[in-house]
Protein backbone atom coordinates (compact mmCIF):
# COMPACT_ATOMS: atom_id res chain seq x y z
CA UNK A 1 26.89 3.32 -1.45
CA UNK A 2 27.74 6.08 -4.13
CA UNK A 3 25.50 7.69 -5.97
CA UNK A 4 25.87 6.00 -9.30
CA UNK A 5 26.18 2.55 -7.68
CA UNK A 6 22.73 0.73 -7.98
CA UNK A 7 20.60 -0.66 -5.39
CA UNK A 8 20.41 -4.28 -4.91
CA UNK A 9 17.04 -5.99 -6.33
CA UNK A 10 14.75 -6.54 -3.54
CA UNK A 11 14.56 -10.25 -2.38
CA UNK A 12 11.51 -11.80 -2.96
CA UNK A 13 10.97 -12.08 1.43
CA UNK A 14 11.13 -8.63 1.34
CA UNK A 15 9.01 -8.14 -1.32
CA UNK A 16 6.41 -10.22 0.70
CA UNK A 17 6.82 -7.96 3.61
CA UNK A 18 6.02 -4.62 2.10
CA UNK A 19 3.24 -5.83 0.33
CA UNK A 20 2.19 -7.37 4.05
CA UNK A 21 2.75 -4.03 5.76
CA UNK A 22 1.06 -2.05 2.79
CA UNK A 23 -1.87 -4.44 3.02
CA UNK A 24 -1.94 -3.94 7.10
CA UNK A 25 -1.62 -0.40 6.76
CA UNK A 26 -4.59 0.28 4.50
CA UNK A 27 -7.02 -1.66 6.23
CA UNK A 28 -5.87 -0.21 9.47
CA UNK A 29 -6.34 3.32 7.73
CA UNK A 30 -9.74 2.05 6.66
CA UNK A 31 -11.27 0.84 10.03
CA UNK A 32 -9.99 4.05 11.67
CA UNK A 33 -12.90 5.97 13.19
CA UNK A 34 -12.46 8.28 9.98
CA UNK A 35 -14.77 7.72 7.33
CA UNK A 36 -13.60 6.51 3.41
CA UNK A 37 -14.45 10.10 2.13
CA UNK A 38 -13.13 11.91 5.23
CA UNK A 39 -9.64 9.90 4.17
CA UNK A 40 -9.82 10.53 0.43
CA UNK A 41 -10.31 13.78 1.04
CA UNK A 42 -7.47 14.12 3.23
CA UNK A 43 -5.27 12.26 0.92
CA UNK A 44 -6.26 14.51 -1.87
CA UNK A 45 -5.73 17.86 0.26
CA UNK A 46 -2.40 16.44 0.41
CA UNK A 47 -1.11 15.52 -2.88
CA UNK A 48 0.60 18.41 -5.27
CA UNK A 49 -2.29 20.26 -7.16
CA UNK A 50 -0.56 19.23 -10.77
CA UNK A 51 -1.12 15.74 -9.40
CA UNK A 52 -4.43 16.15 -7.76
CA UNK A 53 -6.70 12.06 -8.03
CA UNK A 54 -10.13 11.97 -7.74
CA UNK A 55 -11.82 10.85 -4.90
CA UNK A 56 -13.04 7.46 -6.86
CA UNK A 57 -9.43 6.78 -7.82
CA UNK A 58 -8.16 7.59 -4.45
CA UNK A 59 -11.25 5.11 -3.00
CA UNK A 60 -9.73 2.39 -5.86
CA UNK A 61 -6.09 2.54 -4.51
CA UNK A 62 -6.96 2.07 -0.82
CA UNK A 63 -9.42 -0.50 -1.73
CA UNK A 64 -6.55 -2.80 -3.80
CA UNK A 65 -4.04 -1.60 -1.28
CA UNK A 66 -6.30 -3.51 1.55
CA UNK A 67 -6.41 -7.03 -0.96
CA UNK A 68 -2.73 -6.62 -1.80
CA UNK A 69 -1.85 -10.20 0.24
CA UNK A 70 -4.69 -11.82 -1.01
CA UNK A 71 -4.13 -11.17 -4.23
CA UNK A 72 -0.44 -11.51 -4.60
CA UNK A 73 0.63 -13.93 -1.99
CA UNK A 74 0.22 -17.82 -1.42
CA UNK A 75 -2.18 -17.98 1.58
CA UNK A 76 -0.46 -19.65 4.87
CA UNK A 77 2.10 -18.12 7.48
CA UNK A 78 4.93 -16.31 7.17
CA UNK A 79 7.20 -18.77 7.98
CA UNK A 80 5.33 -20.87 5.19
CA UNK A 81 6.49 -18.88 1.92
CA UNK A 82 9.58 -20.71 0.23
């Protein structure tokens, strides 16, 4: 693909995956045997200091991360989604 040629829109199935994986990936980073400010403040160490969060908004993002499928996709299995 050259660089001014545009990506193809993401298909809705793939859509559904990310926000699966996102969703599976926050909760596993939330049950890890790290605590929620030990990971905020990880996060935070980590992000440019012109772009530094707070730990609260940090805290809100992995929160809605973790409720992405609930709150975006039709309940039911995979194989389920039209």
């Amino acid at each position: 693909m050259k660089a001014n040629e545009e990506k193809p829109a993401p298909t809705a199935e793939e859509l559904a995956d990310a926000i699966v994986a996102t969703a599976a990936s926050a909760r596993k980073l939330l049950s890890s045997r790290l605590n929620k400010r030990a990971i905020c403040l990880l996060i935070q160490h980590a992000m440019p200091a012109n772009a530094r969060c707070t730990i609260s908004q940090i805290e809100t993002v992995l929160e809605s991360a973790a409720d992405l499928e609930r709150h975006y996709l039709k309940s039911g299995k995979k194989g389920d989604r039209p």
